[in-house]
C-alpha atoms as a PDB file:
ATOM      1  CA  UNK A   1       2.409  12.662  58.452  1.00  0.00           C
ATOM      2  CA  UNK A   2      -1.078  13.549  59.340  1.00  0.00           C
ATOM      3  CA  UNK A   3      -3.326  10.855  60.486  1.00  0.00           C
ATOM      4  CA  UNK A   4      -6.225  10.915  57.678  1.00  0.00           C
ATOM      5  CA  UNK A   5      -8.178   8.569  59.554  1.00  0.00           C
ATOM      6  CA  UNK A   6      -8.862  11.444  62.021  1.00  0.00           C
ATOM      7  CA  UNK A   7     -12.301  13.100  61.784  1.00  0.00           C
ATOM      8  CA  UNK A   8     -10.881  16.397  61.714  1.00  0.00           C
ATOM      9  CA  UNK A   9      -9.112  16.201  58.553  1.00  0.00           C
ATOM     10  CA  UNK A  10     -11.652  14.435  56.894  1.00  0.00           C
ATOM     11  CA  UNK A  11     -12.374  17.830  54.859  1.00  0.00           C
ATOM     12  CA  UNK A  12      -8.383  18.005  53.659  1.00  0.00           C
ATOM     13  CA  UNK A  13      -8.851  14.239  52.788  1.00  0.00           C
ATOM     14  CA  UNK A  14     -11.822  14.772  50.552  1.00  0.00           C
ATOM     15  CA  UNK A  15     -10.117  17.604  48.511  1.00  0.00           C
ATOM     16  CA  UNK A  16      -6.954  15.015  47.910  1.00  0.00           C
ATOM     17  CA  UNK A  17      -8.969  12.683  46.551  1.00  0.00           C
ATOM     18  CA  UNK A  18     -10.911  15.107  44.147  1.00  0.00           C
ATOM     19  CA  UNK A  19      -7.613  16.638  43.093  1.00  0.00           C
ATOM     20  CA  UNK A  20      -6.477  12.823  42.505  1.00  0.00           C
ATOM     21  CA  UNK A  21      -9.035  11.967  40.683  1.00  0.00           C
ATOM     22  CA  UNK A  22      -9.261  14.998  38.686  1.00  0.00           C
ATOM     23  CA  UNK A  23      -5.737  14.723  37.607  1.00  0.00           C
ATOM     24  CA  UNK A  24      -4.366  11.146  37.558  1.00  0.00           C
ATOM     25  CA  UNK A  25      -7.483   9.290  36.813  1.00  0.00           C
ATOM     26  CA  UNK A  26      -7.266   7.568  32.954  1.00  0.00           C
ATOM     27  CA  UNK A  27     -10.657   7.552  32.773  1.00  0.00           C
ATOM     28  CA  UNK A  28     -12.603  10.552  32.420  1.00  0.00           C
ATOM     29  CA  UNK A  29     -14.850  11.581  35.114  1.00  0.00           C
ATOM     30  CA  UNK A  30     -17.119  14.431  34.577  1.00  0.00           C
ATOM     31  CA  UNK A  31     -20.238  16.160  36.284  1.00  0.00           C
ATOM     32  CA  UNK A  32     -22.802  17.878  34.714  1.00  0.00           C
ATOM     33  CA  UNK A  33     -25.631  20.659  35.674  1.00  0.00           C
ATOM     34  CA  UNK A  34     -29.890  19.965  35.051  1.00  0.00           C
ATOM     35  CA  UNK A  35     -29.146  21.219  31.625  1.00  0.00           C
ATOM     36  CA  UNK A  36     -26.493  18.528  30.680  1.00  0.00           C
ATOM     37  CA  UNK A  37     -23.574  21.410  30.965  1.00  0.00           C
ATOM     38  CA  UNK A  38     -20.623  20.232  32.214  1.00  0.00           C
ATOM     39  CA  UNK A  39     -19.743  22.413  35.705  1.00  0.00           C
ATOM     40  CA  UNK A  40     -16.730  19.831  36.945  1.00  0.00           C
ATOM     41  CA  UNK A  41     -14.141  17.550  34.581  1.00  0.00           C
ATOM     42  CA  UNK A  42     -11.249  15.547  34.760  1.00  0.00           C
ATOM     43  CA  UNK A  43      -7.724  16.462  33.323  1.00  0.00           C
ATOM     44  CA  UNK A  44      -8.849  13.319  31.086  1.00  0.00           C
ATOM     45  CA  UNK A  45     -11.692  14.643  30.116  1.00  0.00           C
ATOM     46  CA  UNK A  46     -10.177  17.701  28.664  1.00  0.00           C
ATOM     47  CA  UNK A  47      -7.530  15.573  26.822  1.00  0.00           C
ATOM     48  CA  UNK A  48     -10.252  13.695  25.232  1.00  0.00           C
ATOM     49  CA  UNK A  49     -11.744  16.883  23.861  1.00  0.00           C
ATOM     50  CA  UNK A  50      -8.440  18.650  22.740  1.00  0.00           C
ATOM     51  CA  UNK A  51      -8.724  21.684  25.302  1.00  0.00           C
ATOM     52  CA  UNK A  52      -5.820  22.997  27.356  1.00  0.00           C
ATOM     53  CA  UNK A  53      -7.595  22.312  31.298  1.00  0.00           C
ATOM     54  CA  UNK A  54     -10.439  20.940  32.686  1.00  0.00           C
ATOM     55  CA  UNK A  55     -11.669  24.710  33.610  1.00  0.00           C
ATOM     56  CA  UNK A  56     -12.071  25.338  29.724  1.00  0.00           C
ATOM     57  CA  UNK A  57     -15.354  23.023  29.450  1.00  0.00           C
ATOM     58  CA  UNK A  58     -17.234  24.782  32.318  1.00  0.00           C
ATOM     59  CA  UNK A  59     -20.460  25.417  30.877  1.00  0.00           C
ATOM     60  CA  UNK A  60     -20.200  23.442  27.706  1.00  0.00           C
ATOM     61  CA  UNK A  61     -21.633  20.232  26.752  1.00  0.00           C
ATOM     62  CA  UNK A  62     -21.588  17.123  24.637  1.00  0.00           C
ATOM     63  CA  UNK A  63     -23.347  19.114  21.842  1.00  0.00           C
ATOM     64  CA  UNK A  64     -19.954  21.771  21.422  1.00  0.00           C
ATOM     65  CA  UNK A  65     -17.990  18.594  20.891  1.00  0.00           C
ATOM     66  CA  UNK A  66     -19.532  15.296  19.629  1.00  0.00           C
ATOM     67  CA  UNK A  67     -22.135  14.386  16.554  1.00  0.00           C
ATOM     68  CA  UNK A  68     -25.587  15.748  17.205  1.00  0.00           C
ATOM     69  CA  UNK A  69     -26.690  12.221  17.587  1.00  0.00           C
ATOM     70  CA  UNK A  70     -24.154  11.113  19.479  1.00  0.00           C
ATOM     71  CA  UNK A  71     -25.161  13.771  22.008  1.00  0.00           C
ATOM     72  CA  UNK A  72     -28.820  14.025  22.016  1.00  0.00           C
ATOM     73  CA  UNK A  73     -28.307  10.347  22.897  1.00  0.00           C
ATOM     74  CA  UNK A  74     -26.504  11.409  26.160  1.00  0.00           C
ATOM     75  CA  UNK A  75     -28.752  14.041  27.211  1.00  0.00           C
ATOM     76  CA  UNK A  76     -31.355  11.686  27.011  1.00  0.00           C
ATOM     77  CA  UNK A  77     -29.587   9.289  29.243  1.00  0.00           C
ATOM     78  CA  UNK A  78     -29.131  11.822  31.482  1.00  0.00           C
ATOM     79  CA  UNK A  79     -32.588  13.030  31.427  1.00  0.00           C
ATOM     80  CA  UNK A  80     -34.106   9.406  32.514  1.00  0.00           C
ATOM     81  CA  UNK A  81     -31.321   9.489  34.920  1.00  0.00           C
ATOM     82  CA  UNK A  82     -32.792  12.898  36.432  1.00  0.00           C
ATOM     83  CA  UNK A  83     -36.038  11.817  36.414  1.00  0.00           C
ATOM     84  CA  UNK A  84     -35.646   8.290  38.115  1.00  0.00           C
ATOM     85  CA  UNK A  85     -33.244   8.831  40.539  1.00  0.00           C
ATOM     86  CA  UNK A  86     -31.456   5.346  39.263  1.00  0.00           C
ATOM     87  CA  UNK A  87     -27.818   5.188  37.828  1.00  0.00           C
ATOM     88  CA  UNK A  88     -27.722   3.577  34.594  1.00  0.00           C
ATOM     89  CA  UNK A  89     -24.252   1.424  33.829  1.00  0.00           C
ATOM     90  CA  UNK A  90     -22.044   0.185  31.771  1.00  0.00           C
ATOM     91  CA  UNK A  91     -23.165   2.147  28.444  1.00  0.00           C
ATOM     92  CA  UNK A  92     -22.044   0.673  25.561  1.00  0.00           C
ATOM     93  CA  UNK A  93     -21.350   4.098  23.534  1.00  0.00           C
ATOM     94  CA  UNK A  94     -20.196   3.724  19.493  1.00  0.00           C
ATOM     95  CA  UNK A  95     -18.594   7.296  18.313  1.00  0.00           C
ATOM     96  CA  UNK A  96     -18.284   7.425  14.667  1.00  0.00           C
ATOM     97  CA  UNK A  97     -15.734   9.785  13.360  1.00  0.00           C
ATOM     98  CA  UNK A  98     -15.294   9.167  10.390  1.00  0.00           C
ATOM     99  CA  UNK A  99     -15.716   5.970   7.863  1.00  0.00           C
ATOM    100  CA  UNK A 100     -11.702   5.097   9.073  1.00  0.00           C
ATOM    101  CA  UNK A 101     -12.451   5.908  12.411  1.00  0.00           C
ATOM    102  CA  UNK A 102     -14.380   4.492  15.358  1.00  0.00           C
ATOM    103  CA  UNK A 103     -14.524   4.996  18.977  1.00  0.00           C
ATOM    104  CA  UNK A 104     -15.879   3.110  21.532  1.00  0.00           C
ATOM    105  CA  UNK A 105     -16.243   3.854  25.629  1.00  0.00           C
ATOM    106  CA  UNK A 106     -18.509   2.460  28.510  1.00  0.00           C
ATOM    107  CA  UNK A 107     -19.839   5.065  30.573  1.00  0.00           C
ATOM    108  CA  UNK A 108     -21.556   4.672  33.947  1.00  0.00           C
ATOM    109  CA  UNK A 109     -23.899   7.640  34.659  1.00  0.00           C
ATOM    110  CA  UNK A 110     -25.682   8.753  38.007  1.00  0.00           C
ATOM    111  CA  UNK A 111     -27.835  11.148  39.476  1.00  0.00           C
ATOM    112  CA  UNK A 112     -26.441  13.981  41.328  1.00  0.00           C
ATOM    113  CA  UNK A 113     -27.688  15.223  44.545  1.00  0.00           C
ATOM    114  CA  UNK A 114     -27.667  18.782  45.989  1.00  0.00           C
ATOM    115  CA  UNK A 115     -27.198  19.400  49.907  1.00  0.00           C
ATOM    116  CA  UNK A 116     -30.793  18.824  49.898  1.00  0.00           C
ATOM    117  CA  UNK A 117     -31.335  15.889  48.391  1.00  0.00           C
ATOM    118  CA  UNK A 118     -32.335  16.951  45.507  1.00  0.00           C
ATOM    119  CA  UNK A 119     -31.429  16.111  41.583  1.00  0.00           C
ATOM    120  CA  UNK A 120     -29.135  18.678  40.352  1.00  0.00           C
ATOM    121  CA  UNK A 121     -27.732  17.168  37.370  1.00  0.00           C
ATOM    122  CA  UNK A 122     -25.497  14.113  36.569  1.00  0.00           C
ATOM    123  CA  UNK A 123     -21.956  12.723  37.063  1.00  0.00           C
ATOM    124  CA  UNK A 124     -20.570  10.082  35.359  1.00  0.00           C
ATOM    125  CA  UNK A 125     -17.190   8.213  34.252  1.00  0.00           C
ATOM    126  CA  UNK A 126     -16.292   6.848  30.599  1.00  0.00           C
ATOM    127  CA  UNK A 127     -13.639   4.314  30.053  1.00  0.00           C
ATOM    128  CA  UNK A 128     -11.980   3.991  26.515  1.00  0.00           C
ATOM    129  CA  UNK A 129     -11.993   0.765  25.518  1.00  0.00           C
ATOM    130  CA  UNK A 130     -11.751   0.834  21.303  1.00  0.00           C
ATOM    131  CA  UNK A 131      -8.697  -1.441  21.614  1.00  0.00           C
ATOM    132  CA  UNK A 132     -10.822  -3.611  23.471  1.00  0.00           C
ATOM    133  CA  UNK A 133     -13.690  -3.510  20.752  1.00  0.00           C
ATOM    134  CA  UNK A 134     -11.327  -4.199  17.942  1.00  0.00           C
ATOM    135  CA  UNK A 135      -9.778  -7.129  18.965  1.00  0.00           C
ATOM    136  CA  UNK A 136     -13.188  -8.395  19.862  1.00  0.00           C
ATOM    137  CA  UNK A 137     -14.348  -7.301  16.297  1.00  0.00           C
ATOM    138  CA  UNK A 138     -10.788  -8.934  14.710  1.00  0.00           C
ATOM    139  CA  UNK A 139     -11.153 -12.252  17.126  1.00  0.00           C
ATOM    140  CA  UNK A 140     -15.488 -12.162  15.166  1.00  0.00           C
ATOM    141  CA  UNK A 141     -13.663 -12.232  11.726  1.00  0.00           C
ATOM    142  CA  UNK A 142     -11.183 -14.469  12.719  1.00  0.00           C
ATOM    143  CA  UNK A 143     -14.265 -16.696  13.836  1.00  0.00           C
ATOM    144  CA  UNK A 144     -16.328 -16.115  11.035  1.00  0.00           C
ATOM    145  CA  UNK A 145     -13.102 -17.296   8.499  1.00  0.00           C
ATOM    146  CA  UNK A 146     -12.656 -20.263  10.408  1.00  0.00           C
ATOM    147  CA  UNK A 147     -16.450 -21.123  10.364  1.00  0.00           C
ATOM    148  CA  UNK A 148     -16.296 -20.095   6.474  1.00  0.00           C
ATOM    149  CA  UNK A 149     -12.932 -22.279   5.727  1.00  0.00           C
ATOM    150  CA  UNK A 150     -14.300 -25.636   7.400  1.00  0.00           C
ATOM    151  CA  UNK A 151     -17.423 -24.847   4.961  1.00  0.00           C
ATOM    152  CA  UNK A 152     -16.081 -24.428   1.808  1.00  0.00           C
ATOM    153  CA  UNK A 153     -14.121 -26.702  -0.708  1.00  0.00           C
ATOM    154  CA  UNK A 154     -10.566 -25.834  -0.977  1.00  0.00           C
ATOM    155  CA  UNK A 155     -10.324 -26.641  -5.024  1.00  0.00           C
ATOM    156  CA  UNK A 156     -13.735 -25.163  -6.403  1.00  0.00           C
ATOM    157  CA  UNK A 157     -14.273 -22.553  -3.572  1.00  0.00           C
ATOM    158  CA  UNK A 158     -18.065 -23.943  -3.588  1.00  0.00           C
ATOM    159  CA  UNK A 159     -18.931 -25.083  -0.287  1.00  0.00           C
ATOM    160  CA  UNK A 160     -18.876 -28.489   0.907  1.00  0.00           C
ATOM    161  CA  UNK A 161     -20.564 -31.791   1.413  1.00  0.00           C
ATOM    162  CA  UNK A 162     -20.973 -31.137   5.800  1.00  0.00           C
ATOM    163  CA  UNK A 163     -22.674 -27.976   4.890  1.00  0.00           C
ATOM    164  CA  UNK A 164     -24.631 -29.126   2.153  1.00  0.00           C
ATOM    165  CA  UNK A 165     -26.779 -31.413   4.347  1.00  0.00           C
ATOM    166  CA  UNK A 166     -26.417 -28.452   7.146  1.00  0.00           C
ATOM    167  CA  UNK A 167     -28.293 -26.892   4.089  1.00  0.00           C
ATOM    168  CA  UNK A 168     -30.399 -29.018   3.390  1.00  0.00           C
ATOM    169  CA  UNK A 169     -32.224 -29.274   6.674  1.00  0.00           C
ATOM    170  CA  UNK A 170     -32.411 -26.152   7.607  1.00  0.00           C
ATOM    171  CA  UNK A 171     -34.497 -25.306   3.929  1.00  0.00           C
ATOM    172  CA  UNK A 172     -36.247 -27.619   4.515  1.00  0.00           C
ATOM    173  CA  UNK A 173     -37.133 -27.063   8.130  1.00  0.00           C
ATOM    174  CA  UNK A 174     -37.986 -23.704   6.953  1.00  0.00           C
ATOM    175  CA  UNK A 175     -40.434 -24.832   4.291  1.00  0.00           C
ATOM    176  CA  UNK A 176     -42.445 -27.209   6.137  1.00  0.00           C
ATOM    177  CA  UNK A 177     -42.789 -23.855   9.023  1.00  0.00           C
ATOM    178  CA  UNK A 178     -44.348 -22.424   6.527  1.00  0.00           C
ATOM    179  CA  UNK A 179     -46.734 -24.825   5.277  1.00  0.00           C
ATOM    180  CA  UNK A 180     -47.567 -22.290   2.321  1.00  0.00           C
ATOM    181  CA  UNK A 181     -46.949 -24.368  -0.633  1.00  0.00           C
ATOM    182  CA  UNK A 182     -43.754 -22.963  -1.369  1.00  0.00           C
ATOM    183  CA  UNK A 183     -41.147 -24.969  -1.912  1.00  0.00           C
ATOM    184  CA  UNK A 184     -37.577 -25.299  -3.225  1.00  0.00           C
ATOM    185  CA  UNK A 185     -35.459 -27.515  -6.204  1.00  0.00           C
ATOM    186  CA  UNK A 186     -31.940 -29.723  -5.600  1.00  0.00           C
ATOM    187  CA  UNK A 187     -29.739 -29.790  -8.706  1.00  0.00           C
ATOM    188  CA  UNK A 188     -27.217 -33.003  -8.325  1.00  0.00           C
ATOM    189  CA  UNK A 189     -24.432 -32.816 -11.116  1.00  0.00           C
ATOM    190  CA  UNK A 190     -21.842 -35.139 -12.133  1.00  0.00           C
ATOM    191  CA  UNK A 191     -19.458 -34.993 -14.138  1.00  0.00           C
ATOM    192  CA  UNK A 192     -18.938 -37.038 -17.142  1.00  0.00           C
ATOM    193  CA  UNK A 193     -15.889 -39.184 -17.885  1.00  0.00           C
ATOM    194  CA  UNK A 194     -14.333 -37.273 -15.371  1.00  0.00           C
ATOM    195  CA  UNK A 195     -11.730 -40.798 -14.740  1.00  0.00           C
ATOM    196  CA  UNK A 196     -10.460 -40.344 -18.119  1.00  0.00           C
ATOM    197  CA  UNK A 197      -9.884 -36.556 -18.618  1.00  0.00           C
ATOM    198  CA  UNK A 198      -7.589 -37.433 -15.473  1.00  0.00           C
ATOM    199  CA  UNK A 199      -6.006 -40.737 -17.235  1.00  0.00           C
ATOM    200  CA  UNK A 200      -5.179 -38.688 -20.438  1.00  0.00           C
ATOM    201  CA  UNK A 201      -4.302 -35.352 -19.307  1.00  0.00           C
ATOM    202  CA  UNK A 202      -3.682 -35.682 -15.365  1.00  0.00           C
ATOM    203  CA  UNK A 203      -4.766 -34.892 -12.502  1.00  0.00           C
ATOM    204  CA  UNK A 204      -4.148 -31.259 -12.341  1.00  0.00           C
ATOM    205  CA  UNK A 205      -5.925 -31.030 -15.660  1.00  0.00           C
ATOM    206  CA  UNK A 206      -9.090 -32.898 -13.999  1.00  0.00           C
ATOM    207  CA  UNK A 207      -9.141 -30.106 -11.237  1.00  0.00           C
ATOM    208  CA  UNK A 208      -9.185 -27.690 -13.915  1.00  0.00           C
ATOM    209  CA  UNK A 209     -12.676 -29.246 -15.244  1.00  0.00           C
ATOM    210  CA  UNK A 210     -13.798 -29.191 -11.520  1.00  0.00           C
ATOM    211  CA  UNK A 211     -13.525 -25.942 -10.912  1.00  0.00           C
ATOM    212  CA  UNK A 212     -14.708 -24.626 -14.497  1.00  0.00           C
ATOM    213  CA  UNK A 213     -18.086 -26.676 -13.457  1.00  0.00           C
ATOM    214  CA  UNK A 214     -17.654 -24.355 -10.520  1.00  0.00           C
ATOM    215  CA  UNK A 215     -18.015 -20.889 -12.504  1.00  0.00           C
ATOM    216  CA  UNK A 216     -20.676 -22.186 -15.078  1.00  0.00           C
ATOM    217  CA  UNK A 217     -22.833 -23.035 -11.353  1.00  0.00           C
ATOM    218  CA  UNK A 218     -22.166 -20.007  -9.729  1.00  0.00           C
ATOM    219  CA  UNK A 219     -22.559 -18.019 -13.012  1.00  0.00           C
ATOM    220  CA  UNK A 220     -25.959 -19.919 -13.779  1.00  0.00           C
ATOM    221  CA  UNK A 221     -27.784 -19.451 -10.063  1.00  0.00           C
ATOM    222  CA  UNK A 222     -28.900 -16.630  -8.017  1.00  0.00           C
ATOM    223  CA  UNK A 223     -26.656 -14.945  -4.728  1.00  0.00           C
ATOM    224  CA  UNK A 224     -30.210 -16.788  -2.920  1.00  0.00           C
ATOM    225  CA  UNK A 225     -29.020 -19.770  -4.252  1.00  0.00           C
ATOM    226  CA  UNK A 226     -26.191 -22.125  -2.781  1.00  0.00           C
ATOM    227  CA  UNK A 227     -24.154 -24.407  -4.589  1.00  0.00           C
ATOM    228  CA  UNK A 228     -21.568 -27.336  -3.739  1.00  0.00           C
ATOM    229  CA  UNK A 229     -18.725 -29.679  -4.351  1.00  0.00           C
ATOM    230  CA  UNK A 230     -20.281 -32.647  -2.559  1.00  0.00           C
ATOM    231  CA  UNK A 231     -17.982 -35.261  -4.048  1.00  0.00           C
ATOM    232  CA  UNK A 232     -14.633 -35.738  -6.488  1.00  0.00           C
ATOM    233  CA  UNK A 233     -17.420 -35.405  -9.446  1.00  0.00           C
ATOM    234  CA  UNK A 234     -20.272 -34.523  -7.914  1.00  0.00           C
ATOM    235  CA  UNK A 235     -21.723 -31.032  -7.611  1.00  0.00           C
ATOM    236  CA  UNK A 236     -25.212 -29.404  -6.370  1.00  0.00           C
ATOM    237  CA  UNK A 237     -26.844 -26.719  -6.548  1.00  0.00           C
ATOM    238  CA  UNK A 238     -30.106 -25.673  -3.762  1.00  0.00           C
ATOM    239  CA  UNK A 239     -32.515 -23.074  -5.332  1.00  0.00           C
ATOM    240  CA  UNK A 240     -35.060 -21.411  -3.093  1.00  0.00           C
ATOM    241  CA  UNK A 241     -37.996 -20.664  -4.388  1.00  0.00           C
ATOM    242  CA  UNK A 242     -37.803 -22.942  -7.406  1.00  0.00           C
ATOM    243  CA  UNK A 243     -40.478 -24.965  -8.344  1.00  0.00           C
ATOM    244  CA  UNK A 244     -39.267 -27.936 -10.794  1.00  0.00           C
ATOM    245  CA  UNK A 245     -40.131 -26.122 -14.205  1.00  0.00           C
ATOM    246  CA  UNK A 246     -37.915 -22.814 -13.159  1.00  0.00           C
ATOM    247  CA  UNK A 247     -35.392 -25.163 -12.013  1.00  0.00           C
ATOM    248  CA  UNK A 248     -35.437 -27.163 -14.995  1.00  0.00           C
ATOM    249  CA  UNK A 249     -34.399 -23.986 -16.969  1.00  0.00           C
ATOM    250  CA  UNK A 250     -31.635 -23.463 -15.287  1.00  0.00           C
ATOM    251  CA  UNK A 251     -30.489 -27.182 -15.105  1.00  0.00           C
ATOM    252  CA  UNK A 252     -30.641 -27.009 -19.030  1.00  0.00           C
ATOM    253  CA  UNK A 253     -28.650 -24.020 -19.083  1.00  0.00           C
ATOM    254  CA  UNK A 254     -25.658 -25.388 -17.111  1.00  0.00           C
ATOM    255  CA  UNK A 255     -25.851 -28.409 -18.966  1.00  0.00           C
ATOM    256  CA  UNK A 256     -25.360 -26.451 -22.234  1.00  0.00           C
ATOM    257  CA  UNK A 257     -23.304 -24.130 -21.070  1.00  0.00           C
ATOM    258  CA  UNK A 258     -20.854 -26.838 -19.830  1.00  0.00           C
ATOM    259  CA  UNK A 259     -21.311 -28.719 -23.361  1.00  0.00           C
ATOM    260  CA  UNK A 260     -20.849 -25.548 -25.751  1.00  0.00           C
ATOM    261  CA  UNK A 261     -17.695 -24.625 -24.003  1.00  0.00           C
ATOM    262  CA  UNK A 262     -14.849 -27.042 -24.352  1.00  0.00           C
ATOM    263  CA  UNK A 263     -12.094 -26.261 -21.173  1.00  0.00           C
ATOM    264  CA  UNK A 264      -8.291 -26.224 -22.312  1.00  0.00           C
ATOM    265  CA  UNK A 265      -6.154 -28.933 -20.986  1.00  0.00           C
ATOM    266  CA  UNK A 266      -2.345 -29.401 -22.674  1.00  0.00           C
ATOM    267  CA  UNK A 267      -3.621 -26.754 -25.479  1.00  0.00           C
ATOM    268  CA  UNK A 268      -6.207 -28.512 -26.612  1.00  0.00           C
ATOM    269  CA  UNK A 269     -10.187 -27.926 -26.340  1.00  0.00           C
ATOM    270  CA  UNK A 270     -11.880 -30.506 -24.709  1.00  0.00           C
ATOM    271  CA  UNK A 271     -15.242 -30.813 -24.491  1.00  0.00           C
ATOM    272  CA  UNK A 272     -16.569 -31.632 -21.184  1.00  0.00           C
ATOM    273  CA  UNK A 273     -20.226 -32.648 -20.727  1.00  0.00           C
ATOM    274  CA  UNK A 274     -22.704 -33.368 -16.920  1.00  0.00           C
ATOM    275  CA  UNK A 275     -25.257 -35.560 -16.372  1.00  0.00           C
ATOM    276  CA  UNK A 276     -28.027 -33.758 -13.864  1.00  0.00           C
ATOM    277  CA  UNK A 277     -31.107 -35.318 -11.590  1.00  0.00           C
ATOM    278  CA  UNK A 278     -33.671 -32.279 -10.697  1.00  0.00           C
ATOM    279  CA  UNK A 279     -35.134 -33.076  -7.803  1.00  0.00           C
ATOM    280  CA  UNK A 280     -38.277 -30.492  -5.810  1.00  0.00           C
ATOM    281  CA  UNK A 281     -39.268 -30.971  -2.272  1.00  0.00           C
ATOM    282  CA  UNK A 282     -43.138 -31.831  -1.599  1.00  0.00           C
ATOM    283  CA  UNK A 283     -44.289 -29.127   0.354  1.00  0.00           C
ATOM    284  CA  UNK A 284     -46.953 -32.053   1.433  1.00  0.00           C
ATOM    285  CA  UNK A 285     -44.412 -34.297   2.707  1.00  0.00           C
ATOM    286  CA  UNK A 286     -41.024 -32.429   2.926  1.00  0.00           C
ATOM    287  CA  UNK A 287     -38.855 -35.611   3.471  1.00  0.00           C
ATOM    288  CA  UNK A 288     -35.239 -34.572   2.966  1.00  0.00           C
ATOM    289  CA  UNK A 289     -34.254 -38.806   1.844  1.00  0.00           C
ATOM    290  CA  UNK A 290     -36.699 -38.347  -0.788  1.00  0.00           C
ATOM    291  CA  UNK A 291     -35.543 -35.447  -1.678  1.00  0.00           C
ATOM    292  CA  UNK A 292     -31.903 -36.750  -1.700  1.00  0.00           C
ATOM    293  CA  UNK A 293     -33.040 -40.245  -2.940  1.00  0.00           C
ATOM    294  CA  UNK A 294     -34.906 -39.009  -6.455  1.00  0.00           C
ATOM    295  CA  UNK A 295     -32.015 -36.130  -7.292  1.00  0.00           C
ATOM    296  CA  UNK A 296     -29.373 -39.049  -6.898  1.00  0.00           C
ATOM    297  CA  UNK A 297     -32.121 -41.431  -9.203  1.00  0.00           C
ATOM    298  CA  UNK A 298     -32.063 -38.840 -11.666  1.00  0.00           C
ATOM    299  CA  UNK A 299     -28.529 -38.424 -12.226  1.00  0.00           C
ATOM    300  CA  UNK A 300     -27.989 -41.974 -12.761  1.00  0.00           C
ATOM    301  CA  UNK A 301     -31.149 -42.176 -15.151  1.00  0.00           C
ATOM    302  CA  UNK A 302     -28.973 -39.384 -16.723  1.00  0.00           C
ATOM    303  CA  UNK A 303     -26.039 -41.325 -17.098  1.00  0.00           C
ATOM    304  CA  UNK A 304     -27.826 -44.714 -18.258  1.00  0.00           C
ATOM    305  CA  UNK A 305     -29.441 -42.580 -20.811  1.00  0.00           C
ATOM    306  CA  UNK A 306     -26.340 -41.316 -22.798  1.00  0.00           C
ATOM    307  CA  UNK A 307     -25.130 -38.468 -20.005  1.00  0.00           C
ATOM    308  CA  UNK A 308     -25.576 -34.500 -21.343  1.00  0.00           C
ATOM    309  CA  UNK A 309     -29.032 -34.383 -20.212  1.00  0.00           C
ATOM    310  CA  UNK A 310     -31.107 -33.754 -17.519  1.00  0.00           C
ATOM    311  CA  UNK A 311     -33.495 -35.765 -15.751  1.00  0.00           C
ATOM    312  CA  UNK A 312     -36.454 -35.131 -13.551  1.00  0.00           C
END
């Protein structure tokens, strides 16, 4: 066996190691002229592109084989390359196929020098690594579900009391920031009698009513709107942007709707009824207790008052 380390084969060595590399290497390794045409490629670089051998893409470039963007945004790399003298690594590069179909590869690019010293093009190397990407993008959605699930309320599908006050703080954070005069209304909603639809017709019946108080929210508010199951009978509702006479509207609404549309329960109509407190921050003293503090006022003022209404 020859003795590599020997100076005098050091010329044998180099052209194992380029053959090596050019044939066994899984990423694709590639070098390119001033002009972004590729003049040396990997065996995996060919199989990327569908072509029989590496010798096939002499003289081509990115532009006879990927998107027009997706190249131009390559030859630009490549240009700044040229021009500073300074590799740039670990691209992030997203290939689009088609709407099914995404790729995704990290390149690492670098000048290449001429006997001279001088810049005669680029080389570079381009890992695959889509798996990769997907399972980050599946382990995101995973996340996000699990961040979604501990906020919402398993029997209405509103979201729940933790986020409400998550909610809560953060609008109002946001108004006082901008100290505009803007401001934003809190609908609190309970539901009437709610202890004896569940005496007379059950429990399963009462979750029924709950999440029928559900769709009349949701189908009475805005997507900029957020509402909530804080409680067993309790509900609210957050409106953005609502000053208390736009908000009022839409409190009457729900209480009518609710009123005028008696839910089934054993076959027969029921008629189900809410008791509301309106409450709207003060954009001159945005204190989220007050806030909190009058809505829960007005509910009960509701209540004392013969229930079906609203209050504000």
């Amino acid at each position: 066996m020859k003795d590599y380390t020997d100076p005098g084969n050091r010329a044998e060595l180099d052209k194992i190691c380029l053959e090596t590399i050019k044939n066994y290497s899984e990423d694709t390794v590639y070098f390119k002229d001033s002009d972004s045409r590729f003049i040396w490629n990997s065996a995996a670089h060919a199989k990327q592109f569908g072509v029989g051998s590496p010798e096939e893409l002499f003289g081509k470039s990115d532009f006879d084989f990927f998107p027009k963007d997706f190249a131009q945004a390559a030859r630009e790399t490549e240009m700044a390359i040229m021009a500073s003298g300074q590799p740039i690594l670990n691209i992030e590069e997203e290939l689009v196929i088609d709407e099914d179909n995404t790729k995704y590869f990290l390149a690492s690019k670098y000048p290449l020098f001429g006997d001279d010293g001088q810049i005669i093009g680029t080389w570079g190397s381009t890992k695959d690594i889509t798996e990769i990407k997907m399972l980050e993008k599946k382990l995101e959605r995973s996340y996000e579900k699990m961040q979604l699930l501990a906020r919402v309320d398993d029997l209405s599908g509103l979201y729940n009391r933790r986020y409400f006050y998550e909610k809560l703080e953060k609008l109002t954070g946001l108004y006082e920031e901008r100290n505009d005069g803007s401001t934003f209304s809190l609908i609190l909603l309970d539901v009437d009698d709610l202890t004896y639809i569940n005496d007379q017709y059950g429990q399963q019946n009462g979750d029924i009513v709950l999440r029928s108080i559900a769709e009349v929210l949701l189908g009475n508010t805005r997507k900029s709107d957020t509402c909530f199951r804080i409680g067993g009978d309790e509900f609210a509702a957050v409106l953005p942007d609502r000053d208390k006479m736009a908000a009022l509207g839409i409190a009457k609404q729900i209480v009518n709707q609710v009123s005028n549309n008696p839910v089934i329960l054993d076959g027969k109509r029921e008629k189900v009824t809410v008791s509301i407190g309106l409450a709207t921050l003060d954009p001159k003293n945005p204190d989220i207790n007050e806030l909190l503090s009058h809505a829960e006022r007005k509910v009960n003022k509701s209540k004392r008052e013969g229930k079906n209404q609203v209050s504000f």
